[in-house]
N, C-alpha and C. Protein backbone atom coordinates (compact mmCIF):
# COMPACT_ATOMS: atom_id res chain seq x y z
N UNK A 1 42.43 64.66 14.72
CA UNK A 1 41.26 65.53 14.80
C UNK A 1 40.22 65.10 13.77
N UNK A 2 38.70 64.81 13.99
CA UNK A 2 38.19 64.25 13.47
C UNK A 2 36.73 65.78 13.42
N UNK A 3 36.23 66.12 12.34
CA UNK A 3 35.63 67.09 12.26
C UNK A 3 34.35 66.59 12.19
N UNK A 4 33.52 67.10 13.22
CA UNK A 4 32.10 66.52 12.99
C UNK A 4 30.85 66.84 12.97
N UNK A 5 30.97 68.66 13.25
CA UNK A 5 30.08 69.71 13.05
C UNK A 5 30.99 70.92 13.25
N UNK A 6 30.39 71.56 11.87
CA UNK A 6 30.95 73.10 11.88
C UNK A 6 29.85 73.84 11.17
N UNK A 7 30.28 75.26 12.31
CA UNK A 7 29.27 76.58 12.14
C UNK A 7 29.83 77.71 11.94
N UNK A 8 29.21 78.51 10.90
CA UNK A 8 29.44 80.32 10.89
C UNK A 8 29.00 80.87 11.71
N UNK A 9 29.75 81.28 13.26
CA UNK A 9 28.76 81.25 14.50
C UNK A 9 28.79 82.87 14.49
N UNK A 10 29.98 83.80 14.27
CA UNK A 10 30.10 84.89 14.52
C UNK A 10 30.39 85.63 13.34
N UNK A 11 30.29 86.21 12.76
CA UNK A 11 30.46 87.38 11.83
C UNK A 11 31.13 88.81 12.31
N UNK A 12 32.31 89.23 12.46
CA UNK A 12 32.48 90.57 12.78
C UNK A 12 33.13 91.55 12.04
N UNK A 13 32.52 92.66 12.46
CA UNK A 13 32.50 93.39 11.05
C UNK A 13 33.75 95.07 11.94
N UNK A 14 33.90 95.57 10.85
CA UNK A 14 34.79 96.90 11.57
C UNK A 14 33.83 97.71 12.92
N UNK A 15 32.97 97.42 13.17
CA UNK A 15 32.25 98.34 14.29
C UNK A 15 31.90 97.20 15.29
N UNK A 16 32.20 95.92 14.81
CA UNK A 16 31.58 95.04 16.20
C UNK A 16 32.42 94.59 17.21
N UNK A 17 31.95 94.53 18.38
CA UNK A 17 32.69 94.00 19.22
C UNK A 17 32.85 92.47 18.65
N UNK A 18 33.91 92.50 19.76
CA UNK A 18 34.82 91.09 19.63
C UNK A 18 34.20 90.22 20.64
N UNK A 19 33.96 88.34 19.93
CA UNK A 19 33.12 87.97 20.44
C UNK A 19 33.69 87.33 21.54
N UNK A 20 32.98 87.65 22.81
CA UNK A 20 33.25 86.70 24.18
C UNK A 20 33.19 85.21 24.51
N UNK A 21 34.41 84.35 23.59
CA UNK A 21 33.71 83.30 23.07
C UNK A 21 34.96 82.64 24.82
N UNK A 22 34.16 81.38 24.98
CA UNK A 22 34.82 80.41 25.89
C UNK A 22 35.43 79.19 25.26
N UNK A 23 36.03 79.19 24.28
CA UNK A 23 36.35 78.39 23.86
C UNK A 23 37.73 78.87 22.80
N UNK A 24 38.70 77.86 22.68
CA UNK A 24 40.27 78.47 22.30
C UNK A 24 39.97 78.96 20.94
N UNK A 25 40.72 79.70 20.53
CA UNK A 25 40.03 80.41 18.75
C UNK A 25 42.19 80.52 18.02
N UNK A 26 41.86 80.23 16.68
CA UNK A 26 43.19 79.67 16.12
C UNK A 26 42.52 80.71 14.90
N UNK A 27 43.46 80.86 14.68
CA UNK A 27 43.21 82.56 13.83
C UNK A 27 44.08 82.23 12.53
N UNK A 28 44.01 82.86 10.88
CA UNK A 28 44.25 82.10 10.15
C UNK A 28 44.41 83.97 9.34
N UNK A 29 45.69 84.15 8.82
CA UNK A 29 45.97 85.53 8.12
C UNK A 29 46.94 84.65 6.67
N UNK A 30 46.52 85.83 5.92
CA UNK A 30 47.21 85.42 4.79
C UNK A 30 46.55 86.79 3.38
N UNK A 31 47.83 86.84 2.56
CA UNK A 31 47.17 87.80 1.44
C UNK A 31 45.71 87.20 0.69
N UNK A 32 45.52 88.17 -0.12
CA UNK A 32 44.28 87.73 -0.79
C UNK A 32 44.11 86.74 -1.53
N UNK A 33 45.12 86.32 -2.19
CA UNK A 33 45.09 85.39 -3.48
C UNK A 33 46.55 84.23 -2.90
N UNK A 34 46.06 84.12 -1.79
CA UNK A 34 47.37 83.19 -0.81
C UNK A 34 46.42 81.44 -0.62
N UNK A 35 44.97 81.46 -0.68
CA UNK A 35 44.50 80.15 -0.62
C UNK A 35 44.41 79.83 0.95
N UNK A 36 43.81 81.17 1.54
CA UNK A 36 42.91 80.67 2.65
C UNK A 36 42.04 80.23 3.39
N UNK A 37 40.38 80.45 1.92
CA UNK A 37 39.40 80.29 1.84
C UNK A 37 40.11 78.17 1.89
N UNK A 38 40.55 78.30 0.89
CA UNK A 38 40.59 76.46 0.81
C UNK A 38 41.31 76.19 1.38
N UNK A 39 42.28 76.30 2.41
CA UNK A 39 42.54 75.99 3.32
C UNK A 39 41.58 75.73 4.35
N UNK A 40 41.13 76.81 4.40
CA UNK A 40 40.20 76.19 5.79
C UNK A 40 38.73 75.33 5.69
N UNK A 41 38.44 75.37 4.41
CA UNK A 41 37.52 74.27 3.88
C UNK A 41 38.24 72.57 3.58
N UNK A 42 39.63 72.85 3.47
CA UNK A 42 40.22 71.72 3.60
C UNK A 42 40.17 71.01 4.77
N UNK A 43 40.64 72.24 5.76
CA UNK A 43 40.69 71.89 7.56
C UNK A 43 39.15 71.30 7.62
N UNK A 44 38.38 71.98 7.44
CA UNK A 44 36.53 71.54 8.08
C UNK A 44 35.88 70.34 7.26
N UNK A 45 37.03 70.09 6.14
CA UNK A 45 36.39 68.98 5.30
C UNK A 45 35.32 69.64 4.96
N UNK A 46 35.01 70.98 4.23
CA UNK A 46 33.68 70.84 3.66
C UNK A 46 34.45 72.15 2.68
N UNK A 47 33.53 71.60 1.46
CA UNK A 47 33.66 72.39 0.29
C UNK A 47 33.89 74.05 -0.12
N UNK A 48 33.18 74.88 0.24
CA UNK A 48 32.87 76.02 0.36
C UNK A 48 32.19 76.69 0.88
N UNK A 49 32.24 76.35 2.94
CA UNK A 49 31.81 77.07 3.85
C UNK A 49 32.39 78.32 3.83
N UNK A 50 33.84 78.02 3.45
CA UNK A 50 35.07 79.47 3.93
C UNK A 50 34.73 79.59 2.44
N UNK A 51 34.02 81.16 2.31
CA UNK A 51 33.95 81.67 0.98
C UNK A 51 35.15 82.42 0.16
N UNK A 52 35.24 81.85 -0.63
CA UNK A 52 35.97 83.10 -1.82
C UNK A 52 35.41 84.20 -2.17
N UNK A 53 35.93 85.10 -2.30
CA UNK A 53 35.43 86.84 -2.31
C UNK A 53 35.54 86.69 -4.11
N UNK A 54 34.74 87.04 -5.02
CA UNK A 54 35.19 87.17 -6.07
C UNK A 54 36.02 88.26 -6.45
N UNK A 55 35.73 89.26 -5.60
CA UNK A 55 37.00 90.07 -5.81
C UNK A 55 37.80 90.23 -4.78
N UNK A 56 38.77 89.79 -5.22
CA UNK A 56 39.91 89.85 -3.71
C UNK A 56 40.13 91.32 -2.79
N UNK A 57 40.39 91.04 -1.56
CA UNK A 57 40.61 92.62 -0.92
C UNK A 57 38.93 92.45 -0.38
N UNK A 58 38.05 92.43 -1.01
CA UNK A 58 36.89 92.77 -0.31
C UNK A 58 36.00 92.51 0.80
N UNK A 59 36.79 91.21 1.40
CA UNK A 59 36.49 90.74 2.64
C UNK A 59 36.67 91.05 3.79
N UNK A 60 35.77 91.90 4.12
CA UNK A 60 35.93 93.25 5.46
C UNK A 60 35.77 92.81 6.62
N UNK A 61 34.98 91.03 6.72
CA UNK A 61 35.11 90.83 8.21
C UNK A 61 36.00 89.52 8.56
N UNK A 62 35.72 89.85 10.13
CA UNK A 62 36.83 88.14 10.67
C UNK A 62 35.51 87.59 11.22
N UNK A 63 35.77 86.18 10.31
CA UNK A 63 34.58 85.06 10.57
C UNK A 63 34.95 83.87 11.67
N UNK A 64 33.74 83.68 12.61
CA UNK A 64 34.50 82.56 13.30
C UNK A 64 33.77 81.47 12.75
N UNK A 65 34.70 80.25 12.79
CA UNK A 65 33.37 78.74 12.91
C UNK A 65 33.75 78.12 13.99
N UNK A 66 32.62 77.31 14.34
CA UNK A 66 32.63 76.98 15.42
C UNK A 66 32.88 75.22 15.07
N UNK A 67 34.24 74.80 15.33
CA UNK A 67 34.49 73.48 14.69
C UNK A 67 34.47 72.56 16.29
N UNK A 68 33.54 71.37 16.14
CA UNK A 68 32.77 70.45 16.99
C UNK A 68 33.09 70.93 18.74
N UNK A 69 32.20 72.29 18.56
CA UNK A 69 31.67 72.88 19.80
C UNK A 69 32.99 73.10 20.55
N UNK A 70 34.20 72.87 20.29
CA UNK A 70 35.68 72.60 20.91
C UNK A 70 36.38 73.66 20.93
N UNK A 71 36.63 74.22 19.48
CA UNK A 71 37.18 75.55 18.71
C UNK A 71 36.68 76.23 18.01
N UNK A 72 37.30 77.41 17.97
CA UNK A 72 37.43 77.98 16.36
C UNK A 72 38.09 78.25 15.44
N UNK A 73 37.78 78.36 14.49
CA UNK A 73 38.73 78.70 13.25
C UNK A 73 38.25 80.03 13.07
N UNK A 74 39.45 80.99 12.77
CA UNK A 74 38.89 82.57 12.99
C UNK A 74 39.65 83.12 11.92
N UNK A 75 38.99 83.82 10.73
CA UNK A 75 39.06 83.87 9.08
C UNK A 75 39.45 85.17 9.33
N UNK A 76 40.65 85.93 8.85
CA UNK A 76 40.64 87.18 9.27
C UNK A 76 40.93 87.81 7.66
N UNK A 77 40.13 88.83 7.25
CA UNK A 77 40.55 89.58 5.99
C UNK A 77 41.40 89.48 5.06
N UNK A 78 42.08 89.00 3.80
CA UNK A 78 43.12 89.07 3.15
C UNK A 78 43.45 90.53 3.00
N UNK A 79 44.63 90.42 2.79
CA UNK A 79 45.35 91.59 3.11
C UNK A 79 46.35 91.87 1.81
N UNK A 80 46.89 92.92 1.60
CA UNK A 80 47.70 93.62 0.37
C UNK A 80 47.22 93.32 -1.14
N UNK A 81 46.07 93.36 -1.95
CA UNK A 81 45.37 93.55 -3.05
C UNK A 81 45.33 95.12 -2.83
N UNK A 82 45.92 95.05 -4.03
CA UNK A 82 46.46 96.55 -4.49
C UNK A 82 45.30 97.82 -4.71
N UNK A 83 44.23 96.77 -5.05
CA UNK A 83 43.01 97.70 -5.98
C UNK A 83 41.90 98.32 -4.29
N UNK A 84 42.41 97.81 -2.86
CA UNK A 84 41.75 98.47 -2.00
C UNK A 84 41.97 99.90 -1.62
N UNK A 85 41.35 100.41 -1.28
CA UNK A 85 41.78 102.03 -0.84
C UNK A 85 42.24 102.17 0.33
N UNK A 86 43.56 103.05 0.25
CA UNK A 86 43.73 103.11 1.73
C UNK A 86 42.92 103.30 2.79
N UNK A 87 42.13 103.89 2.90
CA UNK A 87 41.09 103.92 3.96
C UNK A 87 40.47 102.57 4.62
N UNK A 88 40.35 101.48 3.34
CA UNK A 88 39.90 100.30 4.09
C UNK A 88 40.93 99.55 4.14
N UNK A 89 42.53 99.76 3.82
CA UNK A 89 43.20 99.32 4.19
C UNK A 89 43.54 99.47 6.16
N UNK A 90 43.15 100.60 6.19
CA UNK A 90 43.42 101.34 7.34
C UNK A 90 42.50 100.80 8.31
N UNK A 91 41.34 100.48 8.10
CA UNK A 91 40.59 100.14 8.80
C UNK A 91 40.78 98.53 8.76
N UNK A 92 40.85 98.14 7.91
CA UNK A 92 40.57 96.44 7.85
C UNK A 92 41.95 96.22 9.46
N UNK A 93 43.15 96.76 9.39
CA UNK A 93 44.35 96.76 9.79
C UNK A 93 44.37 97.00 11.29
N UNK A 94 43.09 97.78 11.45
CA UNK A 94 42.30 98.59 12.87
C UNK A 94 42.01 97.27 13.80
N UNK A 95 41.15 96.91 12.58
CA UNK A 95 40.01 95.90 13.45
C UNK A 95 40.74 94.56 13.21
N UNK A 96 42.24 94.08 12.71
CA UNK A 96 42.39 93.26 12.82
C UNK A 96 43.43 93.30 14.03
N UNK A 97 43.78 94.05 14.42
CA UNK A 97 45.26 94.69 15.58
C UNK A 97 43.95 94.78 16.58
N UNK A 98 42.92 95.29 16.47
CA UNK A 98 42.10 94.95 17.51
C UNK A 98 41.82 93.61 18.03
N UNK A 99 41.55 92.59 17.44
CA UNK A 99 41.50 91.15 17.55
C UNK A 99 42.42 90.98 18.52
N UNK A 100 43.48 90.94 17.72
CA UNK A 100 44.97 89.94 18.14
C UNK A 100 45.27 90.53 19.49
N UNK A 101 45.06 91.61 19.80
CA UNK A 101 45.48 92.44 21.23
C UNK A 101 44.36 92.26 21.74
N UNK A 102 43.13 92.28 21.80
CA UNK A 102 41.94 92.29 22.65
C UNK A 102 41.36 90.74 22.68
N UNK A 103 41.60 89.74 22.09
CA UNK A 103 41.05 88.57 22.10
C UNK A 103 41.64 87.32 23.55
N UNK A 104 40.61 87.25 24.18
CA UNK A 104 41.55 86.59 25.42
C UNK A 104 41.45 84.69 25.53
N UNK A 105 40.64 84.44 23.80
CA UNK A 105 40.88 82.86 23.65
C UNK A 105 41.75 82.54 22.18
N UNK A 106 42.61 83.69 21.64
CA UNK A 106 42.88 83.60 20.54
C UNK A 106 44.59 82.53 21.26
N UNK A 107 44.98 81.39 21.08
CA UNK A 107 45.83 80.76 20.88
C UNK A 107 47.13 80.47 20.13
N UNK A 108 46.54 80.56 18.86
CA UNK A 108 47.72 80.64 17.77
C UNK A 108 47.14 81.63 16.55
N UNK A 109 48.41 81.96 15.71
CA UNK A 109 48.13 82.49 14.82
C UNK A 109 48.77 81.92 13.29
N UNK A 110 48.19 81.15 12.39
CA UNK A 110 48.72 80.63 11.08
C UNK A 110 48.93 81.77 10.43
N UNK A 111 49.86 82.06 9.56
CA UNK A 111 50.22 82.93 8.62
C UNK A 111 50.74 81.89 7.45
N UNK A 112 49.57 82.22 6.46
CA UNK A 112 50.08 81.62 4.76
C UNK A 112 50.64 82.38 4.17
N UNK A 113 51.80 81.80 3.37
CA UNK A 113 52.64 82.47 2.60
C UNK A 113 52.52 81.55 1.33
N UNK A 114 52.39 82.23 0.06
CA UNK A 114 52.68 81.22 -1.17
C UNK A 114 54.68 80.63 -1.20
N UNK A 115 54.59 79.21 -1.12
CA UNK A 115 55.55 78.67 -1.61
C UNK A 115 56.45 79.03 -2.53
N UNK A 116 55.81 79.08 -3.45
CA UNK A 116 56.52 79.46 -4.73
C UNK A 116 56.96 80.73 -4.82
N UNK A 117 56.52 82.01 -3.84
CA UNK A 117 57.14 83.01 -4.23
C UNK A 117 58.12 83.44 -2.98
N UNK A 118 58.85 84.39 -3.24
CA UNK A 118 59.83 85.22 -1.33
C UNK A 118 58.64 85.62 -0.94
N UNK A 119 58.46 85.80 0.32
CA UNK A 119 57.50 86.35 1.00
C UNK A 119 57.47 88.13 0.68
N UNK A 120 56.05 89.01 0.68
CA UNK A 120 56.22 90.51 0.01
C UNK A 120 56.33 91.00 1.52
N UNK A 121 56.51 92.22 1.18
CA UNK A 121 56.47 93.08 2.19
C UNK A 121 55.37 93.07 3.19
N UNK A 122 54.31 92.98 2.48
CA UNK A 122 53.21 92.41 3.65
C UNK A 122 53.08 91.65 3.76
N UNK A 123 53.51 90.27 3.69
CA UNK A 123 53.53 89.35 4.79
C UNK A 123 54.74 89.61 5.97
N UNK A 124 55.59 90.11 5.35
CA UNK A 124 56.83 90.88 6.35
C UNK A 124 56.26 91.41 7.81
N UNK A 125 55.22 92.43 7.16
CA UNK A 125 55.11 93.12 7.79
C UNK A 125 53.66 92.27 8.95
N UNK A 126 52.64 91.07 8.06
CA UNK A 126 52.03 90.43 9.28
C UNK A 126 52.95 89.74 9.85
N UNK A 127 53.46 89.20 9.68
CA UNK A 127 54.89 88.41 10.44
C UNK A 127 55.35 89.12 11.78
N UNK A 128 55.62 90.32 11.47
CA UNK A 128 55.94 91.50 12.48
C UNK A 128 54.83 91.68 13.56
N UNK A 129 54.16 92.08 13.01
CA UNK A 129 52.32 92.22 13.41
C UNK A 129 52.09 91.10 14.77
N UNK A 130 52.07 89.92 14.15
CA UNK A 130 51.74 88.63 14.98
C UNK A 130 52.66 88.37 15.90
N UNK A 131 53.82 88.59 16.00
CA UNK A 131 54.79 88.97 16.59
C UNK A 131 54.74 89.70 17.78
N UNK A 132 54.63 91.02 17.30
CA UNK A 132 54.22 92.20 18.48
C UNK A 132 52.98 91.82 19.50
N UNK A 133 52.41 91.44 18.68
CA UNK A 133 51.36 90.68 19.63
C UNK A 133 51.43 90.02 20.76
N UNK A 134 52.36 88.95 20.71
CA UNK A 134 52.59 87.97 21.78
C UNK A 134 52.72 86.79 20.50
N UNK A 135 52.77 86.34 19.33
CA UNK A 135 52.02 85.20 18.93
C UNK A 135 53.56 84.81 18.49
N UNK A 136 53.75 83.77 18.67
CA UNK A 136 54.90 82.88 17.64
C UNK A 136 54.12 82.77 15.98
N UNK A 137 54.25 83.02 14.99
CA UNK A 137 52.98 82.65 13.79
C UNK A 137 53.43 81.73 13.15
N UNK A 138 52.52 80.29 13.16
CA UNK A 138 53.20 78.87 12.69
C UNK A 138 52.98 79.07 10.82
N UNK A 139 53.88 79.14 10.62
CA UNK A 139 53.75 79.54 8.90
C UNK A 139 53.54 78.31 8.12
N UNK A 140 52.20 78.79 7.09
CA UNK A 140 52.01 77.46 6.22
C UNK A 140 51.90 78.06 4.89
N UNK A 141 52.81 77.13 4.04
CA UNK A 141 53.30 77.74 2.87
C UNK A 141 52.57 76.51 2.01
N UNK A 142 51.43 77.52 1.37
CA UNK A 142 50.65 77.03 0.60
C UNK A 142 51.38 76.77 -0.85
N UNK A 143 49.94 76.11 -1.49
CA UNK A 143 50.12 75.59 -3.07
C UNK A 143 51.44 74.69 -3.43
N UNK A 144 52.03 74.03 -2.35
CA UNK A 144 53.16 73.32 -2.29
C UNK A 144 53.06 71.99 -3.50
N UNK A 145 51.83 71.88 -4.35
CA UNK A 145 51.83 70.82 -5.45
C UNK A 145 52.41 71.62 -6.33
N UNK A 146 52.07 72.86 -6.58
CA UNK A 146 52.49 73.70 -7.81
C UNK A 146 54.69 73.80 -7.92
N UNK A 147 55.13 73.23 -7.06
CA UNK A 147 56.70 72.89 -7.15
C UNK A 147 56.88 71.90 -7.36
N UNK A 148 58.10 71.21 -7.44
CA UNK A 148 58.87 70.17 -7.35
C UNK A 148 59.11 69.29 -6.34
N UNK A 149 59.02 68.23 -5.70
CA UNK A 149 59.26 67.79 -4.79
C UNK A 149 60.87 67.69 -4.35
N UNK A 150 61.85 68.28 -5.28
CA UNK A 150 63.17 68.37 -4.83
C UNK A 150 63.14 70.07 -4.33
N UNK A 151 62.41 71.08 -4.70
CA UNK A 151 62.72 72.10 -4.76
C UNK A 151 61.93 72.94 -3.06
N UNK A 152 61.53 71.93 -2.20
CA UNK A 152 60.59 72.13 -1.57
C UNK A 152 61.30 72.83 -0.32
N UNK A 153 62.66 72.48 0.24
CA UNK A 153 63.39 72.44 1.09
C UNK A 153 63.76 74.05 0.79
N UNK A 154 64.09 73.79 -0.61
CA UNK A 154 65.01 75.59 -0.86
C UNK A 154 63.80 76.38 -0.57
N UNK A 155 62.70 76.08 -0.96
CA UNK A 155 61.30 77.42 -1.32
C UNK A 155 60.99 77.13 0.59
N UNK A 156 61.39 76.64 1.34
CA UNK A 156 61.33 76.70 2.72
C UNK A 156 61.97 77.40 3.36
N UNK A 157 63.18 76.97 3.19
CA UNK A 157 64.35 78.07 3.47
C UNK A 157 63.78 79.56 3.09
N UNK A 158 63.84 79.65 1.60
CA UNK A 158 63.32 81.16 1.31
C UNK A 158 62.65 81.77 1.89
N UNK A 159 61.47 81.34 2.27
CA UNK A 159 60.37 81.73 3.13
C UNK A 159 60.64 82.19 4.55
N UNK A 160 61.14 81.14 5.06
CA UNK A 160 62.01 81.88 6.15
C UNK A 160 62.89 82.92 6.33
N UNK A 161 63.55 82.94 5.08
CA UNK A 161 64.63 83.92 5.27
C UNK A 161 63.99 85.61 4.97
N UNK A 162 63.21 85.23 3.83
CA UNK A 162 62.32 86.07 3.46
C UNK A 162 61.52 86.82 4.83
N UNK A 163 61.19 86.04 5.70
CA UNK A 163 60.30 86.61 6.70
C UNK A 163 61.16 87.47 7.92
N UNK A 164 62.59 86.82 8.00
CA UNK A 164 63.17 87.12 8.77
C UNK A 164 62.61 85.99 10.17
N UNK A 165 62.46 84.69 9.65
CA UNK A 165 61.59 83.93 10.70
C UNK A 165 63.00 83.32 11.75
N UNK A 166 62.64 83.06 13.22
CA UNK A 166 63.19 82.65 13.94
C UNK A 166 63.95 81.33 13.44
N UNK A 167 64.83 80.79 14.05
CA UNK A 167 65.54 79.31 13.55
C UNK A 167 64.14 78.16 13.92
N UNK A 168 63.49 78.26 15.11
CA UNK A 168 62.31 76.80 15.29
C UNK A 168 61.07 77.19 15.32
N UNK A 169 60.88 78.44 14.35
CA UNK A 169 59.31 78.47 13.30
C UNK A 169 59.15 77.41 12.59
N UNK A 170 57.70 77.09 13.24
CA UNK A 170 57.54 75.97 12.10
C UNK A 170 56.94 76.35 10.85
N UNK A 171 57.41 75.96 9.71
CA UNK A 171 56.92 76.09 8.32
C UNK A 171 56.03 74.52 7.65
N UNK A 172 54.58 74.76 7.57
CA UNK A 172 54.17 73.80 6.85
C UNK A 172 53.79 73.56 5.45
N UNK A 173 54.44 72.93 4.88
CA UNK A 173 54.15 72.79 3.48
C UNK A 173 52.47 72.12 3.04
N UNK A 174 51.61 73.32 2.74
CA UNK A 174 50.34 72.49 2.42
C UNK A 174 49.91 72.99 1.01
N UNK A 175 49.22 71.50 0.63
CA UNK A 175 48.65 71.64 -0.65
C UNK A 175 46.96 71.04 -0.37
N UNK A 176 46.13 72.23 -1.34
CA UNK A 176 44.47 72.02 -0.82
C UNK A 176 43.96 71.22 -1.91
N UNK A 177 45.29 70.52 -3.09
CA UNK A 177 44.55 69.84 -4.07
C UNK A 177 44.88 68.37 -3.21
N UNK A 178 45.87 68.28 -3.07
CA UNK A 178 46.66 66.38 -2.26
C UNK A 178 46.47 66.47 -0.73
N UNK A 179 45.95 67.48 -0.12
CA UNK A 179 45.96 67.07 1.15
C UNK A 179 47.56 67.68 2.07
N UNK A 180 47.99 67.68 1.54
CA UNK A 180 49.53 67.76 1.93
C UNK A 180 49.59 68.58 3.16
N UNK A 181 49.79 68.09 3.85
CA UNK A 181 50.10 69.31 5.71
C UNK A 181 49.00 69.11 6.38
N UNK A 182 47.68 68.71 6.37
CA UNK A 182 46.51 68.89 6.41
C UNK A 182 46.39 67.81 7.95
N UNK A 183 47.48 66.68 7.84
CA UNK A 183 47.47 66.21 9.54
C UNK A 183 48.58 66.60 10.24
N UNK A 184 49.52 67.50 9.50
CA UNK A 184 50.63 68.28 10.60
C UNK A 184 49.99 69.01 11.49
N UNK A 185 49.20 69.62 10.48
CA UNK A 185 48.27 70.74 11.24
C UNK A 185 47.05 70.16 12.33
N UNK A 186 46.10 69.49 11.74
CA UNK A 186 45.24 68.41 12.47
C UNK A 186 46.06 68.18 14.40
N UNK A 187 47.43 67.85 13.85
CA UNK A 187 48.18 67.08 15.13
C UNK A 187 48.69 68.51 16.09
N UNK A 188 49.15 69.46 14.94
CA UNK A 188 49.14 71.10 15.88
C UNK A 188 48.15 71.82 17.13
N UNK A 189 46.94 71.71 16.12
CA UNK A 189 45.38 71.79 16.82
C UNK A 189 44.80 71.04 18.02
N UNK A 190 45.41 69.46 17.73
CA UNK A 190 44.96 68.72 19.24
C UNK A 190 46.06 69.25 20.27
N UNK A 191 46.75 69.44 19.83
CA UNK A 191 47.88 69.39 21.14
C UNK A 191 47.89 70.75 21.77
N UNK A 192 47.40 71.72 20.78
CA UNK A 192 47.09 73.04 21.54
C UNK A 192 45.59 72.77 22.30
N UNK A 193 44.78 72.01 22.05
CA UNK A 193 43.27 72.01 22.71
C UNK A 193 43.69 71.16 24.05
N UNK A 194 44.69 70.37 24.09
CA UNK A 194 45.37 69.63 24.97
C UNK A 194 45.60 70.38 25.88
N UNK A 195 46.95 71.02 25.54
CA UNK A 195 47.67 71.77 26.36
C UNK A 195 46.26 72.98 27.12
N UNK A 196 45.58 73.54 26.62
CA UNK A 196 44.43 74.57 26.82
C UNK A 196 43.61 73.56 28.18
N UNK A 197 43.16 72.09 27.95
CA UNK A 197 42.85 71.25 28.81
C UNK A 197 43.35 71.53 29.82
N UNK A 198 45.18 71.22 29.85
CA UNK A 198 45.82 70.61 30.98
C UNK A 198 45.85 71.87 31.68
N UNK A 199 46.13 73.13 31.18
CA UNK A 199 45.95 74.34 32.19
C UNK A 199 44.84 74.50 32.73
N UNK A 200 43.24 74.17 32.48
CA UNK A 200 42.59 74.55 33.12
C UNK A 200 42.15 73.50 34.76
């Protein structure tokens, strides 16, 4: 996958409809301080399109970009920062269960989990979430430089076990300083735009 124009095409916020897009959309969940923003600036090759919230929790909408007129990448809220109020917990949770059930080009769903730690209860519980949905959620277990390269296998395992993940979930180990996972994923993405091809 070779990236060669990308756009902030849609913005949606808790009151907007969901956009009627014709084109496959790959959806990207993860806590607040999980390294999603650079993830997906890793994916688009560009620096800081996918913004960091300076304060975590505060990112109330799901952003699409529109990566070379083909796909999207669809930014959905970080989730479990303690300092939000339930109310916009409640809502952020609304309009993101709205997505995943009402979206009729949403494809896959990535769920980041930090490496280094067991997965918390809320990722448990998006795990569950993406699940109920219809979605298999291909898990990518960020900040994978911050370990050991012997220790990578066990903090995999964990993660899985932690999630309660199926035996052939895939788990990708990515790091947004080395690149690391960055053409597992690349090779994930064509083969779903593929497969999206061959059905139509």
């Amino acid at each position: 996958m070779i990236i060669k124009n990308v756009n902030l095409e849609t913005v949606m916020g808790i009151t907007s409809q969901i956009p009627q897009n014709s084109m496959i959309e790959i959806a990207f969940a993860g806590k607040s301080n999980v390294g999603k923003s650079s993830l997906i600036n890793a994916l688009m090759n560009r620096k800081s399109l996918a913004r960091t919230s300076a304060q975590p929790g505060k990112t109330q909408t799901i952003n699409f970009y529109n990566i070379n007129d083909a796909l999207y990448f669809v930014d959905l809220p970080g989730y479990g920062y303690a300092k939000v109020g339930q109310k916009e917990k409640e809502n952020w949770g609304k309009m993101v269960e709205r997505y995943l059930r009402q979206s009729k080009m949403l494809k896959a769903v990535f769920l980041l989990v930090d490496i280094r730690h067991d997965p918390s209860a809320n990722d448990r519980q998006m795990y569950e979430w993406i699940l109920a949905n219809g979605f298999q959620p291909i898990i990518i277990a960020t900040k994978a430089d911050k370990i050991n390269r012997s220790q990578l296998q066990k903090q995999i395992k964990a993660v899985k076990q932690g999630l309660e993940a199926k035996k052939d979930t895939i788990v990708i180990p990515f790091s947004a300083q080395s690149k690391q996972g960055r053409e597992e994923i690349y090779e994930l993405i064509d083969s779903m735009i593929e497969q999206m091809e061959g059905d139509q």
